[in-house]
C-alpha atoms as a PDB file:
ATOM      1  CA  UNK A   1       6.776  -7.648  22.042  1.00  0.00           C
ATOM      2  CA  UNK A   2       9.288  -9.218  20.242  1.00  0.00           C
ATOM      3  CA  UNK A   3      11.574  -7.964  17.232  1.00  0.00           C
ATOM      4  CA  UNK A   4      10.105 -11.071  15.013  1.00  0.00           C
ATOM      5  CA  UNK A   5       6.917 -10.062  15.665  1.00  0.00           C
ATOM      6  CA  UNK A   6       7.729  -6.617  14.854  1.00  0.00           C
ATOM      7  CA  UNK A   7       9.207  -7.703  11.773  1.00  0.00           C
ATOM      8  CA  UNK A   8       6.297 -10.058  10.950  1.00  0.00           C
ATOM      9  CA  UNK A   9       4.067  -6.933  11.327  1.00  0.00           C
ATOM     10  CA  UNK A  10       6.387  -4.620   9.202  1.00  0.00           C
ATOM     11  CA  UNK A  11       6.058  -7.424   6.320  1.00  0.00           C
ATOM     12  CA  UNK A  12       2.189  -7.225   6.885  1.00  0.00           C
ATOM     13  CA  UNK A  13       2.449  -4.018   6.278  1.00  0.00           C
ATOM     14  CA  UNK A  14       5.039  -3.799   3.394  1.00  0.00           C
ATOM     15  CA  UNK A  15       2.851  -6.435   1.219  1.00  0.00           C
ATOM     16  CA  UNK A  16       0.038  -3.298   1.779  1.00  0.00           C
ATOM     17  CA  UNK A  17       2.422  -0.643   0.335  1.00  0.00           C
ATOM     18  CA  UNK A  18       3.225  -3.314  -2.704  1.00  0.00           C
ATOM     19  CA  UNK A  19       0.015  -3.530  -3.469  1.00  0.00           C
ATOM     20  CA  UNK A  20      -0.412   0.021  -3.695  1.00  0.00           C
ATOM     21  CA  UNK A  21       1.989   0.742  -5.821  1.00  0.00           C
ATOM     22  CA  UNK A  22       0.205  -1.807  -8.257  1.00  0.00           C
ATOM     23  CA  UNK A  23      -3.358  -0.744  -7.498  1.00  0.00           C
ATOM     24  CA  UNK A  24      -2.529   2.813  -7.804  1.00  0.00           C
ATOM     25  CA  UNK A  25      -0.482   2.389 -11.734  1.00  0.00           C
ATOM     26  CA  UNK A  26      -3.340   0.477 -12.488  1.00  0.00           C
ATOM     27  CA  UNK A  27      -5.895   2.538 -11.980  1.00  0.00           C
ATOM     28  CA  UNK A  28      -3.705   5.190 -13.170  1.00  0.00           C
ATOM     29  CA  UNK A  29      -3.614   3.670 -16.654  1.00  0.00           C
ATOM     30  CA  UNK A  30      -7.051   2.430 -16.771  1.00  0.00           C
ATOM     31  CA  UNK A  31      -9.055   5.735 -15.731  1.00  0.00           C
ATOM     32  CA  UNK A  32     -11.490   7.177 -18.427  1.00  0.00           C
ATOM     33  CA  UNK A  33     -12.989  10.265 -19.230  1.00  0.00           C
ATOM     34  CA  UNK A  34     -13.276  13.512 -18.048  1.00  0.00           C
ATOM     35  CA  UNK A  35     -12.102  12.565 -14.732  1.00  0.00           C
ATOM     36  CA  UNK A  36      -8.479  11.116 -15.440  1.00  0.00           C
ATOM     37  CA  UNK A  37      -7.872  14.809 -15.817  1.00  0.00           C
ATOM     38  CA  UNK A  38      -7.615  14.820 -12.110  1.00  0.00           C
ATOM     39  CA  UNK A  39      -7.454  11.110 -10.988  1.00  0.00           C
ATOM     40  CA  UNK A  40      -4.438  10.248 -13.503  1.00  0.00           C
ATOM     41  CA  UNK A  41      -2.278  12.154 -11.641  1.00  0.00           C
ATOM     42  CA  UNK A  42      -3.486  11.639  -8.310  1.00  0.00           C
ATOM     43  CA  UNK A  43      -3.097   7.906  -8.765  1.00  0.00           C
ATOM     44  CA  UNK A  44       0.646   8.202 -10.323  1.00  0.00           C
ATOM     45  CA  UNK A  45       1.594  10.629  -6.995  1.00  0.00           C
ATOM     46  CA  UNK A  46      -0.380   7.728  -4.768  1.00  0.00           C
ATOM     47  CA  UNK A  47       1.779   5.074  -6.434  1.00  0.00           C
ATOM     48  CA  UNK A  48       4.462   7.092  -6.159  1.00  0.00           C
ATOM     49  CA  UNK A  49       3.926   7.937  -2.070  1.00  0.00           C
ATOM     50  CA  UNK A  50       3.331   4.190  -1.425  1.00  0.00           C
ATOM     51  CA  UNK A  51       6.443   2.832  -3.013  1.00  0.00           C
ATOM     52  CA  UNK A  52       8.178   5.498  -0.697  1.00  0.00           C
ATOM     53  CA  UNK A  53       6.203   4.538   2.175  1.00  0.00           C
ATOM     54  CA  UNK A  54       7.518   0.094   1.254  1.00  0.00           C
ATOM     55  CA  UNK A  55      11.083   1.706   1.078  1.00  0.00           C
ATOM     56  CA  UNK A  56      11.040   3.201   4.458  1.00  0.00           C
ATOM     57  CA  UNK A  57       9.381  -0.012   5.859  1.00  0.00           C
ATOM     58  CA  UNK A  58      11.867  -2.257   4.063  1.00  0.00           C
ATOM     59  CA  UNK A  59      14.612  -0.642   5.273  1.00  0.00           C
ATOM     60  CA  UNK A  60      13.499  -0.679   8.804  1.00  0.00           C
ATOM     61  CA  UNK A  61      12.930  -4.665   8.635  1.00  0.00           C
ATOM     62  CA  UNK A  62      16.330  -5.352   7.093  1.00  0.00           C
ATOM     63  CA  UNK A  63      17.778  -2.332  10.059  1.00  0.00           C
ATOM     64  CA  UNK A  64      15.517  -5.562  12.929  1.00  0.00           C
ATOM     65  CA  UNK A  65      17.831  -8.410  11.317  1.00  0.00           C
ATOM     66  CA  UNK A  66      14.787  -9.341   9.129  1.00  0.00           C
ATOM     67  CA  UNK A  67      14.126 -10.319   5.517  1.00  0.00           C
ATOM     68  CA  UNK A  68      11.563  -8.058   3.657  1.00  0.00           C
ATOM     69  CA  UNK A  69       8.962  -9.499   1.472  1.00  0.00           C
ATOM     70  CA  UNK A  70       8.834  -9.130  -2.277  1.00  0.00           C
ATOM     71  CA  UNK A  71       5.609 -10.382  -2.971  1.00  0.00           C
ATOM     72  CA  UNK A  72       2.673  -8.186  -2.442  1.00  0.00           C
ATOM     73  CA  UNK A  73      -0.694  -8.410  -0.220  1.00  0.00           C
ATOM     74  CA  UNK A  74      -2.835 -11.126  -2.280  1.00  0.00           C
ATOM     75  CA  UNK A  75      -6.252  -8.926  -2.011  1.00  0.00           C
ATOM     76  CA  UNK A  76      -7.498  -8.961  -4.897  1.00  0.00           C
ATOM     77  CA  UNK A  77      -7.017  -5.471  -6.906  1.00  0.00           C
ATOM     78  CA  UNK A  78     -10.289  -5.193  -8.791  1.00  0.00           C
ATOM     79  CA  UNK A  79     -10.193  -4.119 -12.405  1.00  0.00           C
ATOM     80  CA  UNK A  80     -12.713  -1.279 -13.072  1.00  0.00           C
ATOM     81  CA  UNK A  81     -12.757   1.965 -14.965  1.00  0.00           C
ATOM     82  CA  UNK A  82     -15.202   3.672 -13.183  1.00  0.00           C
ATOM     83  CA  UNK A  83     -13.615   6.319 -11.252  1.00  0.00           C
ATOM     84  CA  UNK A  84     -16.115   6.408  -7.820  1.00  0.00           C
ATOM     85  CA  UNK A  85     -15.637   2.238  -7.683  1.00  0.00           C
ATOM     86  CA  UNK A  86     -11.467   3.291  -8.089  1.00  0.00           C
ATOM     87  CA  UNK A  87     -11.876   5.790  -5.099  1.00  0.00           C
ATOM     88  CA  UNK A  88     -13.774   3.600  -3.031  1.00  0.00           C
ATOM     89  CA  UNK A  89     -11.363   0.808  -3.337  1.00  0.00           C
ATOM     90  CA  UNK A  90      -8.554   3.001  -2.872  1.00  0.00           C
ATOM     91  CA  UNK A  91      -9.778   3.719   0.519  1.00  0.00           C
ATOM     92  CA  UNK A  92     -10.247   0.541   1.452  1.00  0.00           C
ATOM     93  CA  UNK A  93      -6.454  -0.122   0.845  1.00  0.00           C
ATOM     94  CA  UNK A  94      -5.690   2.877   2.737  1.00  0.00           C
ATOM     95  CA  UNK A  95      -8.065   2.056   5.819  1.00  0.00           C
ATOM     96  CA  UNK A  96      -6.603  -1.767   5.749  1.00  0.00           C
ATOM     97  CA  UNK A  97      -3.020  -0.088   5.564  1.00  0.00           C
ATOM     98  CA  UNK A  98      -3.862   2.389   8.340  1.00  0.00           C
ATOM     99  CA  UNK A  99      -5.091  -0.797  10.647  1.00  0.00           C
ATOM    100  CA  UNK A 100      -1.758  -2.532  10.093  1.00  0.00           C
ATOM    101  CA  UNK A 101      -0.020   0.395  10.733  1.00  0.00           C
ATOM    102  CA  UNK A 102      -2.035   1.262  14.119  1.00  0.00           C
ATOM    103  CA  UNK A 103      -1.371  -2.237  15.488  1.00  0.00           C
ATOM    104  CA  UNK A 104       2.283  -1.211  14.935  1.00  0.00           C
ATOM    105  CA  UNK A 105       2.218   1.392  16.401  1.00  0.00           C
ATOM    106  CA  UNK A 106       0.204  -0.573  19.828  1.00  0.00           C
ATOM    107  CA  UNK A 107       3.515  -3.386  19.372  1.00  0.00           C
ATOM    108  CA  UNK A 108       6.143  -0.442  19.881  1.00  0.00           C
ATOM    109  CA  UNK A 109       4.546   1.826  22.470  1.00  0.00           C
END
């Protein structure tokens, strides 16, 4: 394993944590009903956990010599008020983010 690679991988997985951050305000703003009771502030602390979670990976690419992105993950984030089609694409942005971070973890052990 090689610190590029490393740092390619960290980037991978900083784009994820970007996109977050956007998915999460989004939904955030756009949840309706009797729900964004609970999911409003869920999604804000979400947003709020994943631009942590980019600053800690940033910081460890520019600590390898590298040059974090700025630009985040292209998936798609889907537009959609309804709150069970919200939670089930939040997962899949967590499970995707989880992968990234596994093979990380397989580069470094």
């Amino acid at each position: 394993m090689g610190t590029q690679d490393l740092i390619d991988h960290l980037n991978e997985a900083l784009g994820w944590e970007l996109r977050a951050v956007n998915m999460y305000a989004h939904y955030a703003a756009n949840i309706q009903g009797i729900h964004r009771l609970q999911l409003d502030p869920m999604f804000n602390g979400e947003a709020t956990e994943s631009l942590a979670h980019a600053d800690v990976v940033r910081r460890s690419i520019v600590k390898l010599g590298g040059i974090p992105v700025t630009e985040r993950n292209p998936h798609p984030i889907v537009h959609t008020t309804e709150f069970n089609a919200m939670l089930e694409l939040s997962l899949e942005t967590e499970t995707k983010a989880a992968e990234v971070y596994a093979n990380i973890i397989q580069l470094v052990d």
